[in-house]
PDB file of N, CA and C in Angstrom:
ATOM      1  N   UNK A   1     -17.922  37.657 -19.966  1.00  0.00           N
ATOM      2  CA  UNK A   1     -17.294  38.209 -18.779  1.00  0.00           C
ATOM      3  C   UNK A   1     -16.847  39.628 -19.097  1.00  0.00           C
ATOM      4  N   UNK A   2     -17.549  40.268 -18.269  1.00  0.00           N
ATOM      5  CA  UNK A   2     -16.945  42.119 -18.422  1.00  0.00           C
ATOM      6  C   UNK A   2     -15.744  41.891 -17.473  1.00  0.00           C
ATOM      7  N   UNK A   3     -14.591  42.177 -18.258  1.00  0.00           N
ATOM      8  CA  UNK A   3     -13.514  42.154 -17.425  1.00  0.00           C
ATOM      9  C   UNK A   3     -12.902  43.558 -17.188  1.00  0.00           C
ATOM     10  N   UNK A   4     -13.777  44.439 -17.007  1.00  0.00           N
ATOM     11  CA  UNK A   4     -13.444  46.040 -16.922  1.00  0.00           C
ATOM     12  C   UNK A   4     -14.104  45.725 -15.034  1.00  0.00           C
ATOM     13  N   UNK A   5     -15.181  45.207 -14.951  1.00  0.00           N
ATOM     14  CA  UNK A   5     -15.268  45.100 -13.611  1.00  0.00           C
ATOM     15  C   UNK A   5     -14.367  44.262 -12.740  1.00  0.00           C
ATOM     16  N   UNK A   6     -14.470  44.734 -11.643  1.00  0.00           N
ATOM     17  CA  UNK A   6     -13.373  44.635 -10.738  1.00  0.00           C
ATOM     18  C   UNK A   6     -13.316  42.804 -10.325  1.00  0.00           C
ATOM     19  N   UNK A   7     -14.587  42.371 -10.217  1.00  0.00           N
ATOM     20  CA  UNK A   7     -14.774  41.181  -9.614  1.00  0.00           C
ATOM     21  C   UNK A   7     -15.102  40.264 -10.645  1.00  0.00           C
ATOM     22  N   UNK A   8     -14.383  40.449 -11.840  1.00  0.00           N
ATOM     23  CA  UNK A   8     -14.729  39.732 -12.886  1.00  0.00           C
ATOM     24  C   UNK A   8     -13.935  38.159 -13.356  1.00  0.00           C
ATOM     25  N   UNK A   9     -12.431  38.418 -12.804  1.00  0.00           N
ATOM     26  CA  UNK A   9     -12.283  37.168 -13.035  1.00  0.00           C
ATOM     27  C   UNK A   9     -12.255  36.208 -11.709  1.00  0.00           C
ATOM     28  N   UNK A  10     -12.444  36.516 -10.651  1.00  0.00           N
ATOM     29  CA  UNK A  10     -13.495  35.264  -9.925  1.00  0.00           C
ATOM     30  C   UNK A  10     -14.562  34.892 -10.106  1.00  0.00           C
ATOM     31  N   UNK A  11     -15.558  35.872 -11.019  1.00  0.00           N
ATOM     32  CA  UNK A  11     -16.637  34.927 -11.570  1.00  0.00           C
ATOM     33  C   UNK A  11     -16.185  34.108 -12.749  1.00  0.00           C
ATOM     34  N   UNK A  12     -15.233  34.859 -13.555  1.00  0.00           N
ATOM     35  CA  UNK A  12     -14.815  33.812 -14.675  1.00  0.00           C
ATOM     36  C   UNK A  12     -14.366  32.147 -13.807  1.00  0.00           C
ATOM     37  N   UNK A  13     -13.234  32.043 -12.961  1.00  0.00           N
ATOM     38  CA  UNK A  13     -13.145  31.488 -12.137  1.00  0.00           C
ATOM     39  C   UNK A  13     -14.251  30.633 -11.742  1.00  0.00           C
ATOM     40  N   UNK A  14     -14.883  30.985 -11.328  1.00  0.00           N
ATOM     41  CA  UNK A  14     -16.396  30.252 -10.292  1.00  0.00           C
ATOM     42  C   UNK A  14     -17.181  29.600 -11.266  1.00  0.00           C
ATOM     43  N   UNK A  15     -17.421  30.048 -12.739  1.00  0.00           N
ATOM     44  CA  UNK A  15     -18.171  29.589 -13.446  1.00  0.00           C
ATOM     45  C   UNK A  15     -17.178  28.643 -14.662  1.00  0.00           C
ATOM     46  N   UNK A  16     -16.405  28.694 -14.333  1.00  0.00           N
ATOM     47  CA  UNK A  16     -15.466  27.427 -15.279  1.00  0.00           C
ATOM     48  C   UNK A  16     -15.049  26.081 -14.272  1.00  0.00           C
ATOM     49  N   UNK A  17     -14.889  26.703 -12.758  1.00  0.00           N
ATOM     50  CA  UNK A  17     -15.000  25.195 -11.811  1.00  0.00           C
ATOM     51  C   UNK A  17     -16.397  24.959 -12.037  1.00  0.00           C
ATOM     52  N   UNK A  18     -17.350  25.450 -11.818  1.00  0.00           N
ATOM     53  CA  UNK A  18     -18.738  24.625 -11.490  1.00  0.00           C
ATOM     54  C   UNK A  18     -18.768  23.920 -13.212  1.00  0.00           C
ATOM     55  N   UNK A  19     -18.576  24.633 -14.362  1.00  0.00           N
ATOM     56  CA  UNK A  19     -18.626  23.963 -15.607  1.00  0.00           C
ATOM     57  C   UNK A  19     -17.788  22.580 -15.472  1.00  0.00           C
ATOM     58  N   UNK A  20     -16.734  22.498 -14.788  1.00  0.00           N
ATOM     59  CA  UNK A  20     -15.879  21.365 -15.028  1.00  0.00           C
ATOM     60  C   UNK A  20     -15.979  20.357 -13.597  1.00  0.00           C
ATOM     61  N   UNK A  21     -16.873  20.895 -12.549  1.00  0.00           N
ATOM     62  CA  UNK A  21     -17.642  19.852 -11.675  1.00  0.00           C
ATOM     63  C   UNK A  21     -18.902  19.101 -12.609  1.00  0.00           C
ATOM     64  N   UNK A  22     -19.552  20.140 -13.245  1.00  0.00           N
ATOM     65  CA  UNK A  22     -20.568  19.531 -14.142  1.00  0.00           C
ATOM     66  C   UNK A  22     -20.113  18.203 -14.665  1.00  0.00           C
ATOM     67  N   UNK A  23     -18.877  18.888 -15.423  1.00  0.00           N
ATOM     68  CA  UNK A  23     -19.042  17.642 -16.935  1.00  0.00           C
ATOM     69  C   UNK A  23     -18.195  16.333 -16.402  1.00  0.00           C
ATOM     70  N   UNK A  24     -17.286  16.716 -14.924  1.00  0.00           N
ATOM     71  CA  UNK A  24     -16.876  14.929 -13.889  1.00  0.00           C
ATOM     72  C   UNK A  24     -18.241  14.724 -13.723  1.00  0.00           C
ATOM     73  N   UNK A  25     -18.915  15.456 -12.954  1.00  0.00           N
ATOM     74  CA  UNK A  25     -20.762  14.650 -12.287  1.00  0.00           C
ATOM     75  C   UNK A  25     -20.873  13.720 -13.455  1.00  0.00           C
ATOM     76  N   UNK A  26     -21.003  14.379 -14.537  1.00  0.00           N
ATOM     77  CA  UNK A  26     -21.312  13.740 -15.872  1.00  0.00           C
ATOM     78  C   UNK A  26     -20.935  12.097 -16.349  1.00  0.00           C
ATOM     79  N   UNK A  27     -19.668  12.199 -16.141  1.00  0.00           N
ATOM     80  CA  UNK A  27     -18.400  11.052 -16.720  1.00  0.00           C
ATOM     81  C   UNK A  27     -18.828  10.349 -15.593  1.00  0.00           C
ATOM     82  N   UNK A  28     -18.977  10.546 -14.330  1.00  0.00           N
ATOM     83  CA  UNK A  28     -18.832   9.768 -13.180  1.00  0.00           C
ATOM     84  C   UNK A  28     -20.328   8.814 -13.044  1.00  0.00           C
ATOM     85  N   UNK A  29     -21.142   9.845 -13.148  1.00  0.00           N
ATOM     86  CA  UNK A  29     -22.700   8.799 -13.476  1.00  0.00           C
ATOM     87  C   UNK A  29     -22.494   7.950 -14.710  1.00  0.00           C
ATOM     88  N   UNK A  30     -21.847   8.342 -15.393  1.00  0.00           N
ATOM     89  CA  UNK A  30     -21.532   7.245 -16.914  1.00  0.00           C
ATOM     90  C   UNK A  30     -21.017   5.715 -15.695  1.00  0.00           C
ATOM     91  N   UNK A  31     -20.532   5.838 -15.160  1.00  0.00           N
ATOM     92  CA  UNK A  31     -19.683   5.122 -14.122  1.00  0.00           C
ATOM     93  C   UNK A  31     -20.881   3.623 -13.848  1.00  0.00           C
ATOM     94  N   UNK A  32     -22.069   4.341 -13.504  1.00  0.00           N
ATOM     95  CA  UNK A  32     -22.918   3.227 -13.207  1.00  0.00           C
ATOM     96  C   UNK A  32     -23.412   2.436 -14.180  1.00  0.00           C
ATOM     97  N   UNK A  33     -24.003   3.518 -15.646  1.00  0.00           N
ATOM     98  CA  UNK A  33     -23.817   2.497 -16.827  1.00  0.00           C
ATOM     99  C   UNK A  33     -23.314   1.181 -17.253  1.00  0.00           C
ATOM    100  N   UNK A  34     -21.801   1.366 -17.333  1.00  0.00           N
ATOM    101  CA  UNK A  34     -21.024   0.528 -17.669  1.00  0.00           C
ATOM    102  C   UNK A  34     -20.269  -0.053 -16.622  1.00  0.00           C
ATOM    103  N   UNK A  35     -20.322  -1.557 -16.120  1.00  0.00           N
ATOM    104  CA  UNK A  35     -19.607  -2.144 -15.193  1.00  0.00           C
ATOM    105  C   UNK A  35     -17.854  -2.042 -15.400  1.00  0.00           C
ATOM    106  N   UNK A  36     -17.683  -2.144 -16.954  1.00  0.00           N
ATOM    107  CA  UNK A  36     -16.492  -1.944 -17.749  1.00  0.00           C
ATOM    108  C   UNK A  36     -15.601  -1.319 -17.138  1.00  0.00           C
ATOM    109  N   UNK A  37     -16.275  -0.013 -16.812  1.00  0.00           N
ATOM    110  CA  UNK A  37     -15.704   1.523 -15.981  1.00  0.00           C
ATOM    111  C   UNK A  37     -15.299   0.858 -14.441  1.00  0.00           C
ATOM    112  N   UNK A  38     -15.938   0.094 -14.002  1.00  0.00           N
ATOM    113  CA  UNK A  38     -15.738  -0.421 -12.199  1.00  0.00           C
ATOM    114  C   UNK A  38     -14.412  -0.871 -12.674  1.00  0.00           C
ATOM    115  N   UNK A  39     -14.291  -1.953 -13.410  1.00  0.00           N
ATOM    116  CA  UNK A  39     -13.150  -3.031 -13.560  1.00  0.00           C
ATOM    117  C   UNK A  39     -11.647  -2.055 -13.953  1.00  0.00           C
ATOM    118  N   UNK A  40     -11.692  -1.148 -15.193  1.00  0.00           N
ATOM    119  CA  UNK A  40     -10.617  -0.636 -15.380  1.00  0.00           C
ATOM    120  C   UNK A  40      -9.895   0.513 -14.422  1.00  0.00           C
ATOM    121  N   UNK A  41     -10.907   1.224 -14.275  1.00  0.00           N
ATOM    122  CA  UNK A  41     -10.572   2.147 -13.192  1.00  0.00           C
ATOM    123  C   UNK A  41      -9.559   1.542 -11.677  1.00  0.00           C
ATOM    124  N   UNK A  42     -10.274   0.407 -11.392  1.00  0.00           N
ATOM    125  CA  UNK A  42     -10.008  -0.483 -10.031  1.00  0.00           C
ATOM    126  C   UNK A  42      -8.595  -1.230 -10.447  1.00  0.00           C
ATOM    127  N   UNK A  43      -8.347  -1.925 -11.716  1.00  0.00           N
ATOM    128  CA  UNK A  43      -6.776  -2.070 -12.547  1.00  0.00           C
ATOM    129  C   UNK A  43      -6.154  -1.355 -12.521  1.00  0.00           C
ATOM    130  N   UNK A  44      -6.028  -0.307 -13.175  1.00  0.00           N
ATOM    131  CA  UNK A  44      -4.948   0.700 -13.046  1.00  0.00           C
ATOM    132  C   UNK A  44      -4.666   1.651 -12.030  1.00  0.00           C
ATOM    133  N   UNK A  45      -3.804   1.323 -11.612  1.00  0.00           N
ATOM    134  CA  UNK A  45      -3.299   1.717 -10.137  1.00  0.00           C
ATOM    135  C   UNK A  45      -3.113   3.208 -10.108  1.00  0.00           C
ATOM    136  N   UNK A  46      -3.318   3.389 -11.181  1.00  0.00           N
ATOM    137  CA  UNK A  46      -3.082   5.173 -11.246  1.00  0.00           C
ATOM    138  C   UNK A  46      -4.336   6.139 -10.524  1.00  0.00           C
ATOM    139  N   UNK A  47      -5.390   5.231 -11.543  1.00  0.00           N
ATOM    140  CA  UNK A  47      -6.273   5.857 -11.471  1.00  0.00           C
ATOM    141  C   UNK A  47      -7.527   5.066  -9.368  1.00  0.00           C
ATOM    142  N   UNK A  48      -6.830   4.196  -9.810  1.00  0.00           N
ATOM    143  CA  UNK A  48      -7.410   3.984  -8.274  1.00  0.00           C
ATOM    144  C   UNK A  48      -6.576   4.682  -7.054  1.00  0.00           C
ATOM    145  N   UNK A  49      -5.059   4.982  -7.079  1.00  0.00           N
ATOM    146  CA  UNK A  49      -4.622   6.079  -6.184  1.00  0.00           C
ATOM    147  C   UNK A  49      -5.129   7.195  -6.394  1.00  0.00           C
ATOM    148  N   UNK A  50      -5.553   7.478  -7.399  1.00  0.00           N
ATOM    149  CA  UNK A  50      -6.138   9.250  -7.610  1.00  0.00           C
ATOM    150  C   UNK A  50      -7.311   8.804  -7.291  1.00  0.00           C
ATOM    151  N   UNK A  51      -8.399   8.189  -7.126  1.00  0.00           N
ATOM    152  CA  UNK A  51      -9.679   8.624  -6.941  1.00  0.00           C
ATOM    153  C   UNK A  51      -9.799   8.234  -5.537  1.00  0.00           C
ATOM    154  N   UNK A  52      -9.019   7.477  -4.739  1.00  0.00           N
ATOM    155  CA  UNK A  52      -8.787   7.400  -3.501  1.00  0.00           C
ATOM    156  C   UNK A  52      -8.350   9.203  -2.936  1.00  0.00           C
ATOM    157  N   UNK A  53      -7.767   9.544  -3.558  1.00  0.00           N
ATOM    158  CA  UNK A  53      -7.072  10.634  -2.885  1.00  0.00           C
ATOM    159  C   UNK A  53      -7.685  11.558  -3.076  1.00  0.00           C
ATOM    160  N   UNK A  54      -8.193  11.699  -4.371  1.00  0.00           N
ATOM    161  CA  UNK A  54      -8.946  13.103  -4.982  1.00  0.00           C
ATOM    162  C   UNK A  54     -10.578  13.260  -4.012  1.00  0.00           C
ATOM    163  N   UNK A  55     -11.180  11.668  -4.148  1.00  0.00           N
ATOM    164  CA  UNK A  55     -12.402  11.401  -3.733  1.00  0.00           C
ATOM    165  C   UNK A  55     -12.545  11.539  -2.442  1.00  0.00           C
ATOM    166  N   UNK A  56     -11.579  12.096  -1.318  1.00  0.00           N
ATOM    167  CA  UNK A  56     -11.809  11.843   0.088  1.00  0.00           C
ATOM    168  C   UNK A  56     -13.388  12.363   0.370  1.00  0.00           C
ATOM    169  N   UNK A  57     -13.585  13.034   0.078  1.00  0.00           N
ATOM    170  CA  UNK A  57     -14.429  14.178   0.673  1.00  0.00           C
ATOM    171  C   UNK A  57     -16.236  13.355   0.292  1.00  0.00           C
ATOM    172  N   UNK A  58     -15.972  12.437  -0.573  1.00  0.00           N
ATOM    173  CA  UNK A  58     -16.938  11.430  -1.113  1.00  0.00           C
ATOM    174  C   UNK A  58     -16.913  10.028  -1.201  1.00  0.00           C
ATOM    175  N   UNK A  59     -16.504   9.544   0.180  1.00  0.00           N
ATOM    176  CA  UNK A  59     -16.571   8.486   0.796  1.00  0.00           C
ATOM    177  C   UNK A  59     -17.443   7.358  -0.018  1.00  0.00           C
ATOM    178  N   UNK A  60     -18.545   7.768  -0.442  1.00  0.00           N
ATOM    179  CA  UNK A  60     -19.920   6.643  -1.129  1.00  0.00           C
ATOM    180  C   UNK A  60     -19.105   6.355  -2.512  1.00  0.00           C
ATOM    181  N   UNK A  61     -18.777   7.327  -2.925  1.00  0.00           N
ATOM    182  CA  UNK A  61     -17.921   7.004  -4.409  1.00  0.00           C
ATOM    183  C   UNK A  61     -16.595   6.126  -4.292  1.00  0.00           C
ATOM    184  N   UNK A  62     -15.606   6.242  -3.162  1.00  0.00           N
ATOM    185  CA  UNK A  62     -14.814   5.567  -3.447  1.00  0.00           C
ATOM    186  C   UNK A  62     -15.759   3.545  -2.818  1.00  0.00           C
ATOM    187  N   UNK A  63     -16.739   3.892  -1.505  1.00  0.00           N
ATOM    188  CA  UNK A  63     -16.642   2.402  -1.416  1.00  0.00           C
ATOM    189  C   UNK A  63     -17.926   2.055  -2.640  1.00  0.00           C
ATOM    190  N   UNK A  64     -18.111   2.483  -3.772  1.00  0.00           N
ATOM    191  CA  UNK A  64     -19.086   2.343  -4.942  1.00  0.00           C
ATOM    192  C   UNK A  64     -17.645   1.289  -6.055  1.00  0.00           C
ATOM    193  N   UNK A  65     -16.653   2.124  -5.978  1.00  0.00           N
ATOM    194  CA  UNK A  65     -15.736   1.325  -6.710  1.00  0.00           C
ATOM    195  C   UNK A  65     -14.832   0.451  -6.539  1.00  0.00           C
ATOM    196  N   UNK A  66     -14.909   0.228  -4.834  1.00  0.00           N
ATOM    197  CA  UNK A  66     -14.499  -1.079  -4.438  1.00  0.00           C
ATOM    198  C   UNK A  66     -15.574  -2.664  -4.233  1.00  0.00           C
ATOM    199  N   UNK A  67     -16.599  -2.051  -4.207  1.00  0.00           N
ATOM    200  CA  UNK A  67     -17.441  -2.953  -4.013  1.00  0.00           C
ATOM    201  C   UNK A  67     -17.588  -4.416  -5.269  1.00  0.00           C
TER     202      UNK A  67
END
């Protein structure tokens, strides 16, 4: 990142979200792998209020981990 240019740290920005959409896509297809991942995720109430809440916008994912 040339950070002498003006528009430099929104690309820093832009290219560290899409890096860290990458590597959830990543963890989250691990998801279908292992049934393991359905069961604990769906137990802990933490993590099933957060992916309810976080996941709105991806409806197929949350009814993937209720099913």
């Amino acid at each position: 990142v040339d950070f002498n240019e003006a528009d430099a740290l929104e690309d820093h920005l832009v290219i560290n979200v899409r890096a860290e959409w990458n590597k959830l896509q990543k963890y989250y297809k691990k998801l279908d792998d292992l049934p393991v991942y359905y069961a604990v995720t769906i137990l802990h109430l933490y993590y099933k209020f957060y992916c309810n809440n976080s996941w709105r916008k991806h409806p197929e994912w949350i009814e993937s981990l209720d099913a």
